[in-house]
Protein backbone atom coordinates (compact mmCIF):
# COMPACT_ATOMS: atom_id res chain seq x y z
CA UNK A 1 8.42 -18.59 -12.62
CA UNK A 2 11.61 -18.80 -10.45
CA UNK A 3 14.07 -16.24 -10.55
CA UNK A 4 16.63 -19.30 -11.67
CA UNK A 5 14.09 -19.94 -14.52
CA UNK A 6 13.52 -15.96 -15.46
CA UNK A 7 17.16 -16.28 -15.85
CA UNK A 8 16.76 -18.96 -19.13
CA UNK A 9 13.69 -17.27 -20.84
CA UNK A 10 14.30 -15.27 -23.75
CA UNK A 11 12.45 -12.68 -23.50
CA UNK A 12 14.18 -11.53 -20.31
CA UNK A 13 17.75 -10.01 -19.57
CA UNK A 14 20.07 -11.86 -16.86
CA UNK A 15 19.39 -9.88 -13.57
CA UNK A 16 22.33 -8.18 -12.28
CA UNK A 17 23.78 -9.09 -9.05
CA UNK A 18 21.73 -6.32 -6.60
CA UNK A 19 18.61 -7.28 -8.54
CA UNK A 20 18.69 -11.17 -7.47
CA UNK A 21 17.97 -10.21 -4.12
CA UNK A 22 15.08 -8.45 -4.98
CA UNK A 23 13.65 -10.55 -7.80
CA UNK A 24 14.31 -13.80 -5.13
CA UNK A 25 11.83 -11.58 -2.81
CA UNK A 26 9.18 -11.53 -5.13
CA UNK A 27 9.56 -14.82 -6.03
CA UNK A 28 8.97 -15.94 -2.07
CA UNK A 29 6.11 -13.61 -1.89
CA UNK A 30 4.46 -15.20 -5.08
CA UNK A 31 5.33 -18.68 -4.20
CA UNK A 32 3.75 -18.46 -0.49
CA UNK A 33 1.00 -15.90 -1.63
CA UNK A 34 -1.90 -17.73 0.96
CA UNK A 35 0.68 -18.26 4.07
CA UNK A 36 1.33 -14.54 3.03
CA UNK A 37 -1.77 -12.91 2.52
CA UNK A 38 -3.37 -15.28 5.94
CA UNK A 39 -0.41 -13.50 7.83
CA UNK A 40 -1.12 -10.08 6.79
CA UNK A 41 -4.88 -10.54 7.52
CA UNK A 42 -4.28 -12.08 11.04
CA UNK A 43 -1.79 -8.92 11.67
CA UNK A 44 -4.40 -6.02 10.27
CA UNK A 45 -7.38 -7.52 12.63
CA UNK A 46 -4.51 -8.16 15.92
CA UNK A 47 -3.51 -4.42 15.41
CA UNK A 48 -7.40 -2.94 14.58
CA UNK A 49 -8.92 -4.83 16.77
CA UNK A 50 -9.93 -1.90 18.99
CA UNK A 51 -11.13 0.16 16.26
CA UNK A 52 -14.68 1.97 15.98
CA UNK A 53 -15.09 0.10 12.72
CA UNK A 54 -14.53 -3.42 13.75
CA UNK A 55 -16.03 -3.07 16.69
CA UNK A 56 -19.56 -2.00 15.22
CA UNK A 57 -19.61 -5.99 13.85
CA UNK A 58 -19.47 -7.38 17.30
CA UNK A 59 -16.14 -8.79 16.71
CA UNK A 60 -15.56 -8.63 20.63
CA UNK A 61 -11.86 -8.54 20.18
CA UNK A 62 -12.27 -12.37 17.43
CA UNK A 63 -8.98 -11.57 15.28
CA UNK A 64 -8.93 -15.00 12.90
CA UNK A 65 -10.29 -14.59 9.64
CA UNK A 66 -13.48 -16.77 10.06
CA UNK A 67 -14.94 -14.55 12.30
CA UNK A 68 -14.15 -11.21 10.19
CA UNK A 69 -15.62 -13.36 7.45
CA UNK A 70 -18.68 -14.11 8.70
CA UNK A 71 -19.63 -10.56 10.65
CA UNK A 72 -18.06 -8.11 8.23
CA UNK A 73 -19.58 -7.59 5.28
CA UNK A 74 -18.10 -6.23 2.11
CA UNK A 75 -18.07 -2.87 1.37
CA UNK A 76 -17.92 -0.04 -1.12
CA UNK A 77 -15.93 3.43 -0.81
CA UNK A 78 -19.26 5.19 0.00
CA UNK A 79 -19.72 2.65 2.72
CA UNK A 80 -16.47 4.25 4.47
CA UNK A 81 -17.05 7.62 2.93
CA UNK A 82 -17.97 9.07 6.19
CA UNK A 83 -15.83 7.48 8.62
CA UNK A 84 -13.03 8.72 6.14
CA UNK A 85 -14.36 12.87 6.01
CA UNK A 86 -14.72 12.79 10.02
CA UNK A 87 -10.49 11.56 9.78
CA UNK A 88 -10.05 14.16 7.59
CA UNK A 89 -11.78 16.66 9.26
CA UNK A 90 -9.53 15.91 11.75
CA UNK A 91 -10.99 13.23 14.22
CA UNK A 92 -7.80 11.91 15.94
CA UNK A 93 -10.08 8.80 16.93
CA UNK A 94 -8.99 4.90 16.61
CA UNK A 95 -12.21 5.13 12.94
CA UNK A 96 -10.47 3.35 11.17
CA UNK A 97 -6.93 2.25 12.26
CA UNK A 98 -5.25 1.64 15.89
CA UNK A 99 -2.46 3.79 14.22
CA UNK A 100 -2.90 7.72 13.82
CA UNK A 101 -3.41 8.82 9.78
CA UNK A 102 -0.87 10.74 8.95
CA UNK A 103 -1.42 11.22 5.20
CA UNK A 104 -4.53 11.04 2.63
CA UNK A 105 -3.82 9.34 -1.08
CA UNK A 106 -5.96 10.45 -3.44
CA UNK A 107 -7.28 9.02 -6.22
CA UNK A 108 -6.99 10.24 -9.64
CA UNK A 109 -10.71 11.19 -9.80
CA UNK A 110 -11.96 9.21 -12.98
CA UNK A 111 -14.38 6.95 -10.67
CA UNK A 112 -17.93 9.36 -11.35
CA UNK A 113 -14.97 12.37 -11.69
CA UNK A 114 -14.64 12.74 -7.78
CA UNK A 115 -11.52 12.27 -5.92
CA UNK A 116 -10.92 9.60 -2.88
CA UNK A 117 -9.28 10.34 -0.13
CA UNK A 118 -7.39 7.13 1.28
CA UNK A 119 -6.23 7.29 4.87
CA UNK A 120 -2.90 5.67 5.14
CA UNK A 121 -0.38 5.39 8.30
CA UNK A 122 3.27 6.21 8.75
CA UNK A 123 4.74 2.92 7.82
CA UNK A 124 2.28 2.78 4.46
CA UNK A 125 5.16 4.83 2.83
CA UNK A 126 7.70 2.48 3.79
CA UNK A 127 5.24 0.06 2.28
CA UNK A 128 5.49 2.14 -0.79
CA UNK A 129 9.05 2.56 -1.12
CA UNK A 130 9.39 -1.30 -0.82
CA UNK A 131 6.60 -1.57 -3.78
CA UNK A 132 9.48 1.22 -5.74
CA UNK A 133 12.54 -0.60 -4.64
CA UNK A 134 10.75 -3.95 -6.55
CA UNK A 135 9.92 -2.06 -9.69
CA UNK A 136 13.18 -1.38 -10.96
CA UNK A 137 14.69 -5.39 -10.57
CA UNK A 138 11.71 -6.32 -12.89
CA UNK A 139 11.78 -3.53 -15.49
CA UNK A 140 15.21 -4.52 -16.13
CA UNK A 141 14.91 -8.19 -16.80
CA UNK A 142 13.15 -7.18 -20.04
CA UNK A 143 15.05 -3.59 -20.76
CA UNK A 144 18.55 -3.61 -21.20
CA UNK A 145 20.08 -0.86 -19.62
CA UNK A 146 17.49 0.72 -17.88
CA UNK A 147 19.23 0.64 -15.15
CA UNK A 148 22.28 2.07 -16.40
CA UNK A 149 20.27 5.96 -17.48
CA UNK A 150 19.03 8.73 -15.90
CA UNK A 151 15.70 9.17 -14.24
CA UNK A 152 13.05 12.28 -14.28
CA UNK A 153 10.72 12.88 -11.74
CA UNK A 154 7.93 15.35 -11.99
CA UNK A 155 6.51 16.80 -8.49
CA UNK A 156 4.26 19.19 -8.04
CA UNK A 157 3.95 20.57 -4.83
CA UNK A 158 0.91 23.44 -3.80
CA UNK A 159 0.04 24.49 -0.14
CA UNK A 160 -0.92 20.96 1.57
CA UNK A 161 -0.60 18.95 -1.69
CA UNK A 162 2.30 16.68 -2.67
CA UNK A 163 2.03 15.61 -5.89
CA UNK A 164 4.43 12.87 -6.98
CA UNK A 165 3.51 11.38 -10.72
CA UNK A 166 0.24 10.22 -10.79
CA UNK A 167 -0.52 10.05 -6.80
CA UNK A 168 -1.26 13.02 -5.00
CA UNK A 169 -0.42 13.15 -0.70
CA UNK A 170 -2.38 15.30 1.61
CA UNK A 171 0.15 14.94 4.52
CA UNK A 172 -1.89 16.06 7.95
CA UNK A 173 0.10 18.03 10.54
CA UNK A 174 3.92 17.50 10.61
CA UNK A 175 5.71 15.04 8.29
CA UNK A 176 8.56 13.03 10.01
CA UNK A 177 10.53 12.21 6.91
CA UNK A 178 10.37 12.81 3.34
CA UNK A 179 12.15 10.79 0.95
């Protein structure tokens, strides 16, 4: 659906002006979803090419798609589970990623009732406040006014926890920026 055709459905609210830009975004994303997603894989194996990981598969520096394809197989949490406790035990290492892990994500625990720690970079949270910045053009195509109230925002912060709604940060040494 195009954000010209979101605009004629009934069950939606016209966009306002500073959501267009947004909801036209999406709309590119959605509409070019393989160029997209072929892009982002092609970037991930360029940038972790050097990594402990890929290099266990005998990659030998390959980057396309076919080749991570055929010699990487998929795997499970567990797989990665200790790759992912020597990182946060505080190997400094290229494990997983080319760039350093500055922050865990955790999960909410309801997988077996244990917690999983996901590595993430520095430019993950800009990743994240792009996701946010998309959320709010949507939500108000089918609530009127949303956009026009007040927000709450519950955090809960403990020594080396950052707790924001549902998704809990373990930030590792010093953080840069908070937003």
């Amino acid at each position: 659906m195009t954000v010209d055709s979101a605009l004629r459905s009934p069950m939606m609210h016209s966009p306002s002006t500073k959501d267009v830009k947004a909801l036209r975004f999406i709309e590119e994303m959605t509409r070019n979803v393989d160029f997209v997603q072929k892009k982002v894989i092609r970037e991930i194996l360029r940038r972790n090419s050097e990594t402990e990981y890929l290099k266990r598969f005998g990659l030998k520096g390959f980057t396309d798609r076919k080749a991570f394809k055929t010699k990487v197989p998929v795997v499970t949490y567990d797989d990665l589970k200790p790759e992912i406790q020597r990182i946060a035990n505080g190997d400094r290492s290229m494990i997983l990623s080319s760039h350093p892990i500055t922050e865990f994500l955790t999960s909410s625990g309801t997988s077996a009732g244990e917690r999983k720690l996901m590595p993430t970079i520095e430019e993950d949270m800009d990743r994240r406040q792009l996701l946010y910045s998309l959320l709010m053009p949507v939500m108000n195509l089918y609530v009127p006014g949303l956009d026009k109230g007040k927000a709450l925002y519950f955090f809960c912060l403990t020594q080396g926890l950052y707790l924001h709604t549902s998704v809990q940060l373990c930030h590792i040494g010093h953080q840069k920026r908070r937003r």
